[in-house]
Protein backbone atom coordinates (compact mmCIF):
# COMPACT_ATOMS: atom_id res chain seq x y z
CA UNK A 1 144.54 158.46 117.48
CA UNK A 2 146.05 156.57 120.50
CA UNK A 3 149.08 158.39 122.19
CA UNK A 4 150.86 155.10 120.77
CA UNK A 5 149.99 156.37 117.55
CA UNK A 6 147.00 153.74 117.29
CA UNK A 7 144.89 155.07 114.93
CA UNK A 8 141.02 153.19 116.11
CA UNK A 9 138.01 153.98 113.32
CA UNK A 10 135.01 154.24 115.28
CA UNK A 11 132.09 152.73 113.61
CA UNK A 12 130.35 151.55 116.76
CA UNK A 13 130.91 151.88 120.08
CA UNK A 14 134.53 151.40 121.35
CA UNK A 15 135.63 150.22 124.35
CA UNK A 16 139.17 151.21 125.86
CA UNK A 17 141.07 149.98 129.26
CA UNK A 18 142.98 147.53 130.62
CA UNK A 19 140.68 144.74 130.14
CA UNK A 20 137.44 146.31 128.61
CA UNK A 21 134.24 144.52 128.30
CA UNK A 22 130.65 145.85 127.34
CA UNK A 23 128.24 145.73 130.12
CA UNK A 24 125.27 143.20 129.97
CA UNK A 25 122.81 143.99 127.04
CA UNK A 26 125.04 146.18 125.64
CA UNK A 27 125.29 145.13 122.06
CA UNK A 28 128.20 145.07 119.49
CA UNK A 29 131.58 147.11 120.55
CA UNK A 30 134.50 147.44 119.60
CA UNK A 31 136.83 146.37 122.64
CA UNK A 32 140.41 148.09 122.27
CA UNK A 33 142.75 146.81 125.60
CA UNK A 34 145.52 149.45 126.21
CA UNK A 35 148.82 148.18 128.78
CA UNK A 36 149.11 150.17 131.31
CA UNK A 37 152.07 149.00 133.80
CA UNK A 38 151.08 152.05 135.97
CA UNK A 39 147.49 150.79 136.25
CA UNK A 40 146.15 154.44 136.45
CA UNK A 41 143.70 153.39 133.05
CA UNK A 42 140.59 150.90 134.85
CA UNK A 43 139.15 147.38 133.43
CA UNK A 44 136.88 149.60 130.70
CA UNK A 45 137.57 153.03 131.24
CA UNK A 46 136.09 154.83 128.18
CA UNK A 47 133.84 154.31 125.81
CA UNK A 48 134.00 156.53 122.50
CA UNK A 49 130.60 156.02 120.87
CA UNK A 50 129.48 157.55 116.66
CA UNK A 51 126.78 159.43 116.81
CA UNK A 52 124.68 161.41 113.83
CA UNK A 53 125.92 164.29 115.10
CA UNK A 54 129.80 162.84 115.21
CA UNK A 55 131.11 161.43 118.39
CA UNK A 56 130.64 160.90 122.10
CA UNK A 57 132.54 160.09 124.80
CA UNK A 58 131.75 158.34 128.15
CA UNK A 59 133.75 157.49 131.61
CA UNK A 60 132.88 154.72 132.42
CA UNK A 61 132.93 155.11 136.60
CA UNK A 62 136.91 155.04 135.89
CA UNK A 63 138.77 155.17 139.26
CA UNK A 64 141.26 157.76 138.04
CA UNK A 65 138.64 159.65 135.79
CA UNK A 66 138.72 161.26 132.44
CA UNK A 67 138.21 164.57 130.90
CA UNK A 68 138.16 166.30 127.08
CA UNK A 69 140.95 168.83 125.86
CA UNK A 70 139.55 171.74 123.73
CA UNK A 71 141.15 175.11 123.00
CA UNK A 72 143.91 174.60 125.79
CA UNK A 73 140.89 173.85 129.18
CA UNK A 74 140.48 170.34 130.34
CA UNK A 75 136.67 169.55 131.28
CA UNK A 76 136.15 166.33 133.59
CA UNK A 77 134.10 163.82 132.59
CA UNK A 78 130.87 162.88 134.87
CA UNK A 79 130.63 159.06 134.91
CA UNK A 80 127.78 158.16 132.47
CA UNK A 81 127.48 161.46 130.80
CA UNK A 82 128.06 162.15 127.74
CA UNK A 83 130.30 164.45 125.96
CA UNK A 84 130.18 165.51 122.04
CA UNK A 85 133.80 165.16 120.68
CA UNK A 86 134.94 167.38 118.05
CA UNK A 87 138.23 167.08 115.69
CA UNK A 88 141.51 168.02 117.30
CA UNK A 89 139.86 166.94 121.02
CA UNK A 90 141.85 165.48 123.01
CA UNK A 91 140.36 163.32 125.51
CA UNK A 92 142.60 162.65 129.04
CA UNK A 93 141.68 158.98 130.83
CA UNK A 94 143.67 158.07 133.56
CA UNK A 95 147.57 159.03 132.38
CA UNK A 96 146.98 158.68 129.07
CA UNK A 97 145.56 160.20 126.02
CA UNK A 98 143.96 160.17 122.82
CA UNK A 99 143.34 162.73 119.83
CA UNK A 100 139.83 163.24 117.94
CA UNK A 101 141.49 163.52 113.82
CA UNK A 102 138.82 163.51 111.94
CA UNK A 103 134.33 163.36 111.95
């Protein structure tokens, strides 16, 4: 869930920014454009992508970065790599935030 209270079902990969779009040969997404009047969230920030296994998040080479919430410590995101997701995650990108509910 989207600090709006957005609630996004991932069923392929999702796509959140500003202004997100999926990079060449990438194939279906899901693109979910967020405002952001103090810019700190890039073009395509994040992508949240299902898995077998549940889900995985992804910085996209954000300019104000992102990072996952578990258990009360914040780990950074490396651009590119990804990181499993579990329920009750948060996940940080740029000033704002969203909430892993449910796998």
């Amino acid at each position: 869930m989207l600090d709006t209270g957005e609630r996004i079902e991932v069923r392929a990969t999702v796509l959140i920014g500003r202004s997100p779009k999926p990079a060449d040969g990438e194939g279906s997404v899901q693109l979910v454009p967020l405002a952001d009047d103090s810019r700190s969230v890039s073009k395509t920030h994040l992508a949240i992508m299902p898995t077998r296994r549940g889900l995985l998040a992804v910085d996209r080479g954000s300019t104000n970065g992102s990072a996952v919430l578990r258990g009360g410590v914040e780990t950074a995101l490396a651009p590119g790599q990804p990181q499993p997701l579990t329920t009750g995650d948060g996940v940080r990108f740029g000033d704002r935030m969203l909430r892993v509910e449910q796998l």
